[in-house]
PDB file of N, CA and C in Angstrom:
ATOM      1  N   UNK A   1       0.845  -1.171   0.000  1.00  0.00           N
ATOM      2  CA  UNK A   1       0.000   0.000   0.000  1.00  0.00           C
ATOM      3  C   UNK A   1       0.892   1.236   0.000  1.00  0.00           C
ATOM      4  N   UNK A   2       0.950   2.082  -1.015  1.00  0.00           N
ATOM      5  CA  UNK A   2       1.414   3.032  -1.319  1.00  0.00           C
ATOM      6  C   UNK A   2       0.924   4.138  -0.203  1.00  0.00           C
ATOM      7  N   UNK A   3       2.116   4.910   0.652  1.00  0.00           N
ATOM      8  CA  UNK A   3       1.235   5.994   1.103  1.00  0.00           C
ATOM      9  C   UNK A   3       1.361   7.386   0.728  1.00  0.00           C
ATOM     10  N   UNK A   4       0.621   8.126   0.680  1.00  0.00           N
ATOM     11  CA  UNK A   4       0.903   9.780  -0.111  1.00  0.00           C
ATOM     12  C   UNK A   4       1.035  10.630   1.188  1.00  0.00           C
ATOM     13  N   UNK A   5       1.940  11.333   1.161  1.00  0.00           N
ATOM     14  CA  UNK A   5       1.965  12.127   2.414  1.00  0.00           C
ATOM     15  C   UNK A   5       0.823  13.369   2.573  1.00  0.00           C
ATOM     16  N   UNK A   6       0.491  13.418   3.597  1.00  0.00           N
ATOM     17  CA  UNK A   6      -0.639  14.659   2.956  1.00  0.00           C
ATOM     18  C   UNK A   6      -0.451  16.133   3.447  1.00  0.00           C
ATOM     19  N   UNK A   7      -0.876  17.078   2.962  1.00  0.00           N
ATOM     20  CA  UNK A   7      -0.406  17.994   1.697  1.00  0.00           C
ATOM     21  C   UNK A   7      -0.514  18.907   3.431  1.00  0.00           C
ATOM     22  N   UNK A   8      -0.310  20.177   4.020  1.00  0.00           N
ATOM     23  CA  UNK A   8      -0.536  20.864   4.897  1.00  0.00           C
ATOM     24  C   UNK A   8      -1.666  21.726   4.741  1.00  0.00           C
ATOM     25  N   UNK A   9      -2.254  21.861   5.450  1.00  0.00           N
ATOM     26  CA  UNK A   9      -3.683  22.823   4.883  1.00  0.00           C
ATOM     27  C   UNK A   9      -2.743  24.574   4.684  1.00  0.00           C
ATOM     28  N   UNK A  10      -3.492  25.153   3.617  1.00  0.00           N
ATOM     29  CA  UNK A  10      -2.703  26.577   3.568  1.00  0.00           C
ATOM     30  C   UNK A  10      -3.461  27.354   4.661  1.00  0.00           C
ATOM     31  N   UNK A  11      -2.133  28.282   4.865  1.00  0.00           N
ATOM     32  CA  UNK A  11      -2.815  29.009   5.860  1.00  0.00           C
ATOM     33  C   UNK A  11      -2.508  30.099   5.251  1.00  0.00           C
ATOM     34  N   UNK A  12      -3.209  31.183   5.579  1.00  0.00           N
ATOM     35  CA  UNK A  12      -3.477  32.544   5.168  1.00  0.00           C
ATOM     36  C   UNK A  12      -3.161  33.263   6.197  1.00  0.00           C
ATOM     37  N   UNK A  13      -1.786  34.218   5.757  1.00  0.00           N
ATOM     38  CA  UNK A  13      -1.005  34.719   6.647  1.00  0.00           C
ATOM     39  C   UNK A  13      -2.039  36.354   7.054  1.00  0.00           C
ATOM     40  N   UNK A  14      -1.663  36.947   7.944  1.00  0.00           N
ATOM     41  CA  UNK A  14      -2.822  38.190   8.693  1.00  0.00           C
ATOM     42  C   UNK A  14      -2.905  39.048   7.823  1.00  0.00           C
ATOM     43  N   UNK A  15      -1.567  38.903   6.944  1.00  0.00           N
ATOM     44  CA  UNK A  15      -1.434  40.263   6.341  1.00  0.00           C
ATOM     45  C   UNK A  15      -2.897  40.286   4.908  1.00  0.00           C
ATOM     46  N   UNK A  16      -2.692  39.166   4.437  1.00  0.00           N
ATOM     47  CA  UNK A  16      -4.007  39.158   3.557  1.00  0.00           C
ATOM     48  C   UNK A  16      -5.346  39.179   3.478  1.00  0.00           C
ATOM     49  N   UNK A  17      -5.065  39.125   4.993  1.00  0.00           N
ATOM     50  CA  UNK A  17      -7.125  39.581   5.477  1.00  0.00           C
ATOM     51  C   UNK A  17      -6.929  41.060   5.987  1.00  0.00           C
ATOM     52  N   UNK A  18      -5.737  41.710   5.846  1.00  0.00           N
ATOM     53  CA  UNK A  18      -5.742  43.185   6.288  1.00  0.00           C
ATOM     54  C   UNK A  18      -6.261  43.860   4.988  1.00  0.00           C
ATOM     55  N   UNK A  19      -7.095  44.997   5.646  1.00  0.00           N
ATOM     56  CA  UNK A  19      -7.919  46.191   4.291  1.00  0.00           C
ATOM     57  C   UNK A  19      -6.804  46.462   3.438  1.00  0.00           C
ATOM     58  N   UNK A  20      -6.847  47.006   2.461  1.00  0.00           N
ATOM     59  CA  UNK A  20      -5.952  47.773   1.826  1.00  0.00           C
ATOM     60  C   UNK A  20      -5.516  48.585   2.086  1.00  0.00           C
ATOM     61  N   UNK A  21      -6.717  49.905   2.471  1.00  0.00           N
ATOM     62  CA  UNK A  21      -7.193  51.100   2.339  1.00  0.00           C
ATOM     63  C   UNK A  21      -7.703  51.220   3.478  1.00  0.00           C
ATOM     64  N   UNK A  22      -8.008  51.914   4.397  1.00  0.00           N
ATOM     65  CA  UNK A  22      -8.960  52.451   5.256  1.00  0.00           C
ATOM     66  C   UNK A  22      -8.281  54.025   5.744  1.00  0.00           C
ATOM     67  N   UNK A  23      -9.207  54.697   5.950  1.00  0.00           N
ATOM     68  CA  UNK A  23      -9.607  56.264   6.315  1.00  0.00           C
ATOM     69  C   UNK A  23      -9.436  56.099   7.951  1.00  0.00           C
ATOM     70  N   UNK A  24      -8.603  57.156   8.388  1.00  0.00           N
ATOM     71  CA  UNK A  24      -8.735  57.693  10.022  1.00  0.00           C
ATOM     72  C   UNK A  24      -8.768  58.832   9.960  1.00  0.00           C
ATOM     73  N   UNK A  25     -10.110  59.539  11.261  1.00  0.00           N
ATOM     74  CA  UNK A  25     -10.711  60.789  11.084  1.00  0.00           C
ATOM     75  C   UNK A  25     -10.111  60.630  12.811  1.00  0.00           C
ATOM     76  N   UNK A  26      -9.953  62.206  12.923  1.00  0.00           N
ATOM     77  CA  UNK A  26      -9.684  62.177  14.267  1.00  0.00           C
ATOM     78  C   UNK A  26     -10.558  62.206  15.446  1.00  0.00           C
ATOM     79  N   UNK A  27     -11.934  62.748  14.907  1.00  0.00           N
ATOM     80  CA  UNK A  27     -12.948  62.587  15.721  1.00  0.00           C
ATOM     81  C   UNK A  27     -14.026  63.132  14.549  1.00  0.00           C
ATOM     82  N   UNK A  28     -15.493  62.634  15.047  1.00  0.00           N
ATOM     83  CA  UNK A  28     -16.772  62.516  14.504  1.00  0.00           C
ATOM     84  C   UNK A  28     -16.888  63.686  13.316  1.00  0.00           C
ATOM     85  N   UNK A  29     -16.442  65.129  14.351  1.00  0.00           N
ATOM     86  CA  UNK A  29     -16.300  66.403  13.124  1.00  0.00           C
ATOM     87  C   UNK A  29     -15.778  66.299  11.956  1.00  0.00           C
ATOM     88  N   UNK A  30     -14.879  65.280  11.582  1.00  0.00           N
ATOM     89  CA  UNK A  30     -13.136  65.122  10.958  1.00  0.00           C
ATOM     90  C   UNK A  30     -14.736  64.168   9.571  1.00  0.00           C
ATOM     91  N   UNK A  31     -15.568  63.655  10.158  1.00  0.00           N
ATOM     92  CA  UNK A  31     -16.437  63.066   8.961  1.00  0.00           C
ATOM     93  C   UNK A  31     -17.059  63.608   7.963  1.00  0.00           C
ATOM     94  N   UNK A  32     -17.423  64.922   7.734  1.00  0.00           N
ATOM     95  CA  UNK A  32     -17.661  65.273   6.844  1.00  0.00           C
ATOM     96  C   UNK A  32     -16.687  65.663   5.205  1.00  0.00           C
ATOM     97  N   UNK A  33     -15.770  65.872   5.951  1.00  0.00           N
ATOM     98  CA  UNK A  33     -14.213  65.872   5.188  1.00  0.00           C
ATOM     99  C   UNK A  33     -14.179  64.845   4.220  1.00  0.00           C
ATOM    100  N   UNK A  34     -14.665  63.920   5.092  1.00  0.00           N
ATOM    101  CA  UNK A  34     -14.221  62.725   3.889  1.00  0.00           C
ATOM    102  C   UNK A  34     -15.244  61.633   3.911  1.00  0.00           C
ATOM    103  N   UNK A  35     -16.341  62.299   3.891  1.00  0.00           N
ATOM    104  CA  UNK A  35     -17.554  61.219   3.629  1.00  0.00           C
ATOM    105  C   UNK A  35     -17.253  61.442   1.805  1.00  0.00           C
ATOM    106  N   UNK A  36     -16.939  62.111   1.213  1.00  0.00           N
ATOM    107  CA  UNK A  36     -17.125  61.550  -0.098  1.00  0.00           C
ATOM    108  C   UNK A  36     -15.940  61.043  -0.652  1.00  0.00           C
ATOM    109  N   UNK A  37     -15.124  60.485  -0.047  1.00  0.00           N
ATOM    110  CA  UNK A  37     -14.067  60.067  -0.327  1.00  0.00           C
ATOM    111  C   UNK A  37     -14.495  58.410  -0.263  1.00  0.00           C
ATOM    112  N   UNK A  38     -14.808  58.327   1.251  1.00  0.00           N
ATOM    113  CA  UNK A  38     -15.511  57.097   1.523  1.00  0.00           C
ATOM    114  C   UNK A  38     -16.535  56.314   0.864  1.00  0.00           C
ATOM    115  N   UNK A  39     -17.824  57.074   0.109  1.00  0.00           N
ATOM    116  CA  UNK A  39     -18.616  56.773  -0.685  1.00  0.00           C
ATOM    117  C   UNK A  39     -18.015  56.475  -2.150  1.00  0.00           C
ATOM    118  N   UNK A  40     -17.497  57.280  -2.641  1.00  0.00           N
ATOM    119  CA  UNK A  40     -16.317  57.324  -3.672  1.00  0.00           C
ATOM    120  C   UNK A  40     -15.652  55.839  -4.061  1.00  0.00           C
ATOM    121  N   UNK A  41     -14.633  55.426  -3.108  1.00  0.00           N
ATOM    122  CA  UNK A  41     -13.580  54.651  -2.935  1.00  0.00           C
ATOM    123  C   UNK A  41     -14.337  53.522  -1.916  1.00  0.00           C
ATOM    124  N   UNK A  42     -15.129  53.545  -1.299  1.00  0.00           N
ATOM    125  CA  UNK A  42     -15.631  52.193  -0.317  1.00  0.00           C
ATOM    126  C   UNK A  42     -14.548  51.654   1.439  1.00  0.00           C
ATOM    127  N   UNK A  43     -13.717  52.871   1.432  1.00  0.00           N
ATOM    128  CA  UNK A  43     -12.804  52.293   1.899  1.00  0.00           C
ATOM    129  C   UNK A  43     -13.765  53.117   3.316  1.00  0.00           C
ATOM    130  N   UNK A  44     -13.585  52.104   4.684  1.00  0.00           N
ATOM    131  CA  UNK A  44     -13.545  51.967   5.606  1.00  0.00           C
ATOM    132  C   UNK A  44     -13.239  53.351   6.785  1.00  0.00           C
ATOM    133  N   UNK A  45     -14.214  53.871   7.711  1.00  0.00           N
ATOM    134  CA  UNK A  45     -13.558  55.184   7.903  1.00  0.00           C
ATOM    135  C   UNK A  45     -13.453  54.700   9.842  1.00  0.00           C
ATOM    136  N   UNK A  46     -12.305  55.048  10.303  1.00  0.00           N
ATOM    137  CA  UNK A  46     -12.475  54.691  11.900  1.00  0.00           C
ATOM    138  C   UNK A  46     -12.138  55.738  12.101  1.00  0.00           C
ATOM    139  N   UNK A  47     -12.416  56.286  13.508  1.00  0.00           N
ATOM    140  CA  UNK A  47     -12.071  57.327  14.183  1.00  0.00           C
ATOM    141  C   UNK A  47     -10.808  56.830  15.200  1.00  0.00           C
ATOM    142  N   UNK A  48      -9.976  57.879  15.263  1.00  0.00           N
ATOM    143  CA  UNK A  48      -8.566  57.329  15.815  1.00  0.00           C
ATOM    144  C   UNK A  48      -8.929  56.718  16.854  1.00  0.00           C
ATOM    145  N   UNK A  49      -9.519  56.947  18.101  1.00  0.00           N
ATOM    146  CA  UNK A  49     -10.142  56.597  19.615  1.00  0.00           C
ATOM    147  C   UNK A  49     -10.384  54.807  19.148  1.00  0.00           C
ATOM    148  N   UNK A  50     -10.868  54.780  17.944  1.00  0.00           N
ATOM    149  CA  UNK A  50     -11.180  53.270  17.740  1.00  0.00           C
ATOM    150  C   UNK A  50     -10.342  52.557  17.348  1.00  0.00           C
ATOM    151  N   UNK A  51      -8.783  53.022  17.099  1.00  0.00           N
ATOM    152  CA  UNK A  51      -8.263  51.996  16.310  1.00  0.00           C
ATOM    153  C   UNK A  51      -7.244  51.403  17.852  1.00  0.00           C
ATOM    154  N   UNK A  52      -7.376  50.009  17.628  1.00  0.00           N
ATOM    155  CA  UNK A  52      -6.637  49.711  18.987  1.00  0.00           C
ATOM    156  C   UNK A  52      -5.384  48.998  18.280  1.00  0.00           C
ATOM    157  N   UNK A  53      -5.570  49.185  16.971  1.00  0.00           N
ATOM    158  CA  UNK A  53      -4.059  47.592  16.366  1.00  0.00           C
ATOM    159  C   UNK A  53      -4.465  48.007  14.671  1.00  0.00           C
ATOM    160  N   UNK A  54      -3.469  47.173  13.864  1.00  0.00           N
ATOM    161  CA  UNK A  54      -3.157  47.368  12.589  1.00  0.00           C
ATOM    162  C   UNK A  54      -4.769  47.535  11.793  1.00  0.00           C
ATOM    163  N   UNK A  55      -5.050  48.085  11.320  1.00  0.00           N
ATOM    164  CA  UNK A  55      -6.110  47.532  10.491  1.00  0.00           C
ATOM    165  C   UNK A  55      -6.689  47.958   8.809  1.00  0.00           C
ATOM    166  N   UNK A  56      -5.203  48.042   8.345  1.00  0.00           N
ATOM    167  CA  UNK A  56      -5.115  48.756   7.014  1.00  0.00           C
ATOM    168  C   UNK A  56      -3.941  48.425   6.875  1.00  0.00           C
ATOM    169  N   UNK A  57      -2.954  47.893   5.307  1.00  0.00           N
ATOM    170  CA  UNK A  57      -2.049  48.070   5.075  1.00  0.00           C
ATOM    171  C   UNK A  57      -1.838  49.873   4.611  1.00  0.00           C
ATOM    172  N   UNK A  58      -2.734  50.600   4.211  1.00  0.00           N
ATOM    173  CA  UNK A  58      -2.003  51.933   3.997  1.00  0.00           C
ATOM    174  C   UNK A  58      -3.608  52.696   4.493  1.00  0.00           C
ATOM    175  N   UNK A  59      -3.040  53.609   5.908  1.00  0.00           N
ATOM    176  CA  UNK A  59      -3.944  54.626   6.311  1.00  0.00           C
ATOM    177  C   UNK A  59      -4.272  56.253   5.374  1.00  0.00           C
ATOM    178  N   UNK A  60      -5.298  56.366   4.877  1.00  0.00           N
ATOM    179  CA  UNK A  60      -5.491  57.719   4.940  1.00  0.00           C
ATOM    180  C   UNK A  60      -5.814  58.923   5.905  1.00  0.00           C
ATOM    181  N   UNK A  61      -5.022  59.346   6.775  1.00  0.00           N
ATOM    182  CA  UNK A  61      -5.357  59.955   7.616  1.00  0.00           C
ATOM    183  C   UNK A  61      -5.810  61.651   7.168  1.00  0.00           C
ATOM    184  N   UNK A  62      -7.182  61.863   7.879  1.00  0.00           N
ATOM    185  CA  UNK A  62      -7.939  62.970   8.733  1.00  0.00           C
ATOM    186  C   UNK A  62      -7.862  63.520   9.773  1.00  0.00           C
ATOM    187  N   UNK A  63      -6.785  64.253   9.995  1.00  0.00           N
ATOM    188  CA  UNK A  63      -7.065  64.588  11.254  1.00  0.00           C
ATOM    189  C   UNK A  63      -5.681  63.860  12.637  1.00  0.00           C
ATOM    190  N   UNK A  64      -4.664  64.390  11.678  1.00  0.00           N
ATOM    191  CA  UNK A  64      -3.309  64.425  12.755  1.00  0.00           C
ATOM    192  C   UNK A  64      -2.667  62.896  12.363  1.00  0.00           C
ATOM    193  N   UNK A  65      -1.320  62.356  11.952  1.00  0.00           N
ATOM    194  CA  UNK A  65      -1.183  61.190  11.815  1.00  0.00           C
ATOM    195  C   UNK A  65      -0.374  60.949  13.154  1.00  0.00           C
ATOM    196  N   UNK A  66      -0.124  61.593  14.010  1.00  0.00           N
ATOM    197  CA  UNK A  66       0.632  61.497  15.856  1.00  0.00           C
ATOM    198  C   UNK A  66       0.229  60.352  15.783  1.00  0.00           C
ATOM    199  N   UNK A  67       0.365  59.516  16.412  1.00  0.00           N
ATOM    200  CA  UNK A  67       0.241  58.274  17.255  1.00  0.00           C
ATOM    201  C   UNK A  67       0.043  57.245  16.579  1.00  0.00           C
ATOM    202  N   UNK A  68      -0.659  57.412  15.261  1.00  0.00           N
ATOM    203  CA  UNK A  68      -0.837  56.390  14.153  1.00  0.00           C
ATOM    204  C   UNK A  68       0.475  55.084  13.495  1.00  0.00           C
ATOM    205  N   UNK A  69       1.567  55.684  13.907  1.00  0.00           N
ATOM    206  CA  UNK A  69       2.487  54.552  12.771  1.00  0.00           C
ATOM    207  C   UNK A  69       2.872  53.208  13.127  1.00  0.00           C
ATOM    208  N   UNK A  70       1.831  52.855  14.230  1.00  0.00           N
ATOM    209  CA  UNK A  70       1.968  51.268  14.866  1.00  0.00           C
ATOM    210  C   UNK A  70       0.222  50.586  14.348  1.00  0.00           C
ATOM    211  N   UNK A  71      -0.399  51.320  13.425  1.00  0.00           N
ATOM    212  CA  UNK A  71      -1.358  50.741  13.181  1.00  0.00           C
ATOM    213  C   UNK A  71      -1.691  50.471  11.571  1.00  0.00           C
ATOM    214  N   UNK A  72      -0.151  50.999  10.951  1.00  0.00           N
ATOM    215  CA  UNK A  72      -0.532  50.923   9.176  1.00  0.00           C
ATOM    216  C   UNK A  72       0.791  50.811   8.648  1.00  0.00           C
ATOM    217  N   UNK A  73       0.987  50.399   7.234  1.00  0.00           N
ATOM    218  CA  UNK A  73       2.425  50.574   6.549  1.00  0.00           C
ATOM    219  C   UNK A  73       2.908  51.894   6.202  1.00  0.00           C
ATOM    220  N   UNK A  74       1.691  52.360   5.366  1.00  0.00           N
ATOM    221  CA  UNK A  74       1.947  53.046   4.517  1.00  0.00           C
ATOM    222  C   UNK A  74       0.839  54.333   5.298  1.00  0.00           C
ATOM    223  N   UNK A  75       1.486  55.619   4.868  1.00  0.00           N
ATOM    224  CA  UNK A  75       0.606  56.659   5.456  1.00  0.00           C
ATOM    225  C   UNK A  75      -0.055  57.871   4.190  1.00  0.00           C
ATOM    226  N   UNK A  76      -1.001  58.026   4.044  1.00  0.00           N
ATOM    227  CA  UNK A  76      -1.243  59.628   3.245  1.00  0.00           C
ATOM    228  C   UNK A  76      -1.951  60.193   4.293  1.00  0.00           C
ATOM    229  N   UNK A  77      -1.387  61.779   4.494  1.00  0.00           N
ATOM    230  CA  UNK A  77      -1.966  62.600   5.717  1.00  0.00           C
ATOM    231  C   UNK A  77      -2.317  63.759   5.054  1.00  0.00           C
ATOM    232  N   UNK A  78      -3.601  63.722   4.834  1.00  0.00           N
ATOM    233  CA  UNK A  78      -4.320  64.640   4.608  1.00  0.00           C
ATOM    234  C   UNK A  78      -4.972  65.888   5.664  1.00  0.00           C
ATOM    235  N   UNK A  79      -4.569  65.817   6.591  1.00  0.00           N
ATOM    236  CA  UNK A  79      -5.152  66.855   7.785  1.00  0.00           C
ATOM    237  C   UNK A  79      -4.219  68.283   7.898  1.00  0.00           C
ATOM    238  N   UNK A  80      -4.587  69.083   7.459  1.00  0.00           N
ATOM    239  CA  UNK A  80      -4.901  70.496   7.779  1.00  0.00           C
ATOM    240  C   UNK A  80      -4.859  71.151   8.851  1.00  0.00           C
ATOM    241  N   UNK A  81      -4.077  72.138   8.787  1.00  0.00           N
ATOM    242  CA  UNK A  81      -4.251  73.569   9.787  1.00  0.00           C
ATOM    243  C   UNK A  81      -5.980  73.620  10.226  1.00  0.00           C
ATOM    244  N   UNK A  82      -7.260  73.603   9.646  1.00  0.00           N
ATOM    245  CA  UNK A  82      -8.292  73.460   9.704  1.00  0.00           C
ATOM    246  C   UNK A  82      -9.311  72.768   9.278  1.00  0.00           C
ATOM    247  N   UNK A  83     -10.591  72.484   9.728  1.00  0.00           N
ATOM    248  CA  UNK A  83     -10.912  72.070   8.831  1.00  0.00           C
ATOM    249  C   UNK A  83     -11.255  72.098   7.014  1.00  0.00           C
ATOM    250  N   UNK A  84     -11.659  73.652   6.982  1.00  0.00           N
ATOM    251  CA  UNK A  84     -11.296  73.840   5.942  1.00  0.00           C
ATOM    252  C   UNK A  84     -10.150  73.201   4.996  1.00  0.00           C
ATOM    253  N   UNK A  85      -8.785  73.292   5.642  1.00  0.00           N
ATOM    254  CA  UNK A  85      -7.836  72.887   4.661  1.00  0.00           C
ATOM    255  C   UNK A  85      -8.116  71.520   4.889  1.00  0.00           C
ATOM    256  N   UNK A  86      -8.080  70.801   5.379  1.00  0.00           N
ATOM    257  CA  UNK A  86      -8.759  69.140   5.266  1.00  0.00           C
ATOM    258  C   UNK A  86      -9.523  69.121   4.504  1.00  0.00           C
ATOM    259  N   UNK A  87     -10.324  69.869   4.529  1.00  0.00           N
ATOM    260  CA  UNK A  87     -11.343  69.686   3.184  1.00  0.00           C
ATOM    261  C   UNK A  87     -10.792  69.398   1.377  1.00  0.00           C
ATOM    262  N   UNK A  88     -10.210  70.996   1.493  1.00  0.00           N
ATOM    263  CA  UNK A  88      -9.370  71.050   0.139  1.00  0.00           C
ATOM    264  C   UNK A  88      -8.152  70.175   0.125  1.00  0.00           C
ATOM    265  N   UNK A  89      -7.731  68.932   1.373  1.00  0.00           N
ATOM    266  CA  UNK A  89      -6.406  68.454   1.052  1.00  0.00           C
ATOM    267  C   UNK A  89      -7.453  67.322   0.378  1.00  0.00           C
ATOM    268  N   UNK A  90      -8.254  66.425   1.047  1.00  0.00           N
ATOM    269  CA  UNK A  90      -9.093  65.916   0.612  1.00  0.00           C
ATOM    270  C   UNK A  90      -9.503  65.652  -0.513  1.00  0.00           C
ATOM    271  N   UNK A  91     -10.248  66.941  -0.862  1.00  0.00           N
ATOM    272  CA  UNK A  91     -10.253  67.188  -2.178  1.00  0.00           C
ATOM    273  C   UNK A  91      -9.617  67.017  -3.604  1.00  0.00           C
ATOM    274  N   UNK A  92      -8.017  67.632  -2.929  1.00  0.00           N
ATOM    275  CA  UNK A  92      -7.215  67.534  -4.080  1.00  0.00           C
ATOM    276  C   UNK A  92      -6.868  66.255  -4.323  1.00  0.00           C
ATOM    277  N   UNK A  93      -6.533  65.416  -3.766  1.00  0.00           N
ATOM    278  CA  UNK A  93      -6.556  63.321  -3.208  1.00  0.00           C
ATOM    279  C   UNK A  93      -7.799  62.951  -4.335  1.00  0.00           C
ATOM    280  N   UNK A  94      -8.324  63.413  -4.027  1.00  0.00           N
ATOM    281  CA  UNK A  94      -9.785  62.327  -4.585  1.00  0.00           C
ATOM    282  C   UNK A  94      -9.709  63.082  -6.480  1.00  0.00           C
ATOM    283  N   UNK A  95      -8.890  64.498  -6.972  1.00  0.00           N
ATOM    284  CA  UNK A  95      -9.044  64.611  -8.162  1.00  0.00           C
ATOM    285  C   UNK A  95      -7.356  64.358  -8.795  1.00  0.00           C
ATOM    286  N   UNK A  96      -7.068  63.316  -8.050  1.00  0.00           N
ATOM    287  CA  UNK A  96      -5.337  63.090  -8.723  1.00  0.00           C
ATOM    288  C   UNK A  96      -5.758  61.968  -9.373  1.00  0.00           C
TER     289      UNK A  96
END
């Protein structure tokens, strides 16, 4: 009786169930900024207070990237002197 060794089940390393993409707003205000970015693109919006661990290979940040670089690879920081300029950094992001 011939035996076949059998095969290891694959496992799927963390990094491939991580988002691509996801949006951090610094708080609730920081949402209007980039609700059409979000509708736009589909990508995921947390407020910093919520992020406790990785949950994006590349963050778009809203609203201060401080404390953020233990939760993403890659960073685009879109936050502004105000909201206003968040708006127009925003803006200019979503027409490149």
């Amino acid at each position: 009786m011939d035996v076949k060794p059998v095969s290891k089940p694959v496992v799927k390393e963390e990094e491939d169930d991580m988002l691509g993409k996801a949006i951090v707003i610094n708080s609730f205000v920081d949402y209007p900024a980039v609700q059409k970015l979000h509708i736009r693109t589909g990508y995921p919006i947390f407020e910093r207070a919520a992020v406790k661990e990785k949950v994006a290979k590349e963050l778009i940040i809203a609203g201060g990237k401080k404390g953020l670089e233990k939760f993403g690879d890659k960073f685009i920081d879109l936050s502004g002197a105000s909201r206003e300029a968040t708006v127009a950094n925003v803006a200019k992001y979503m027409n490149k």
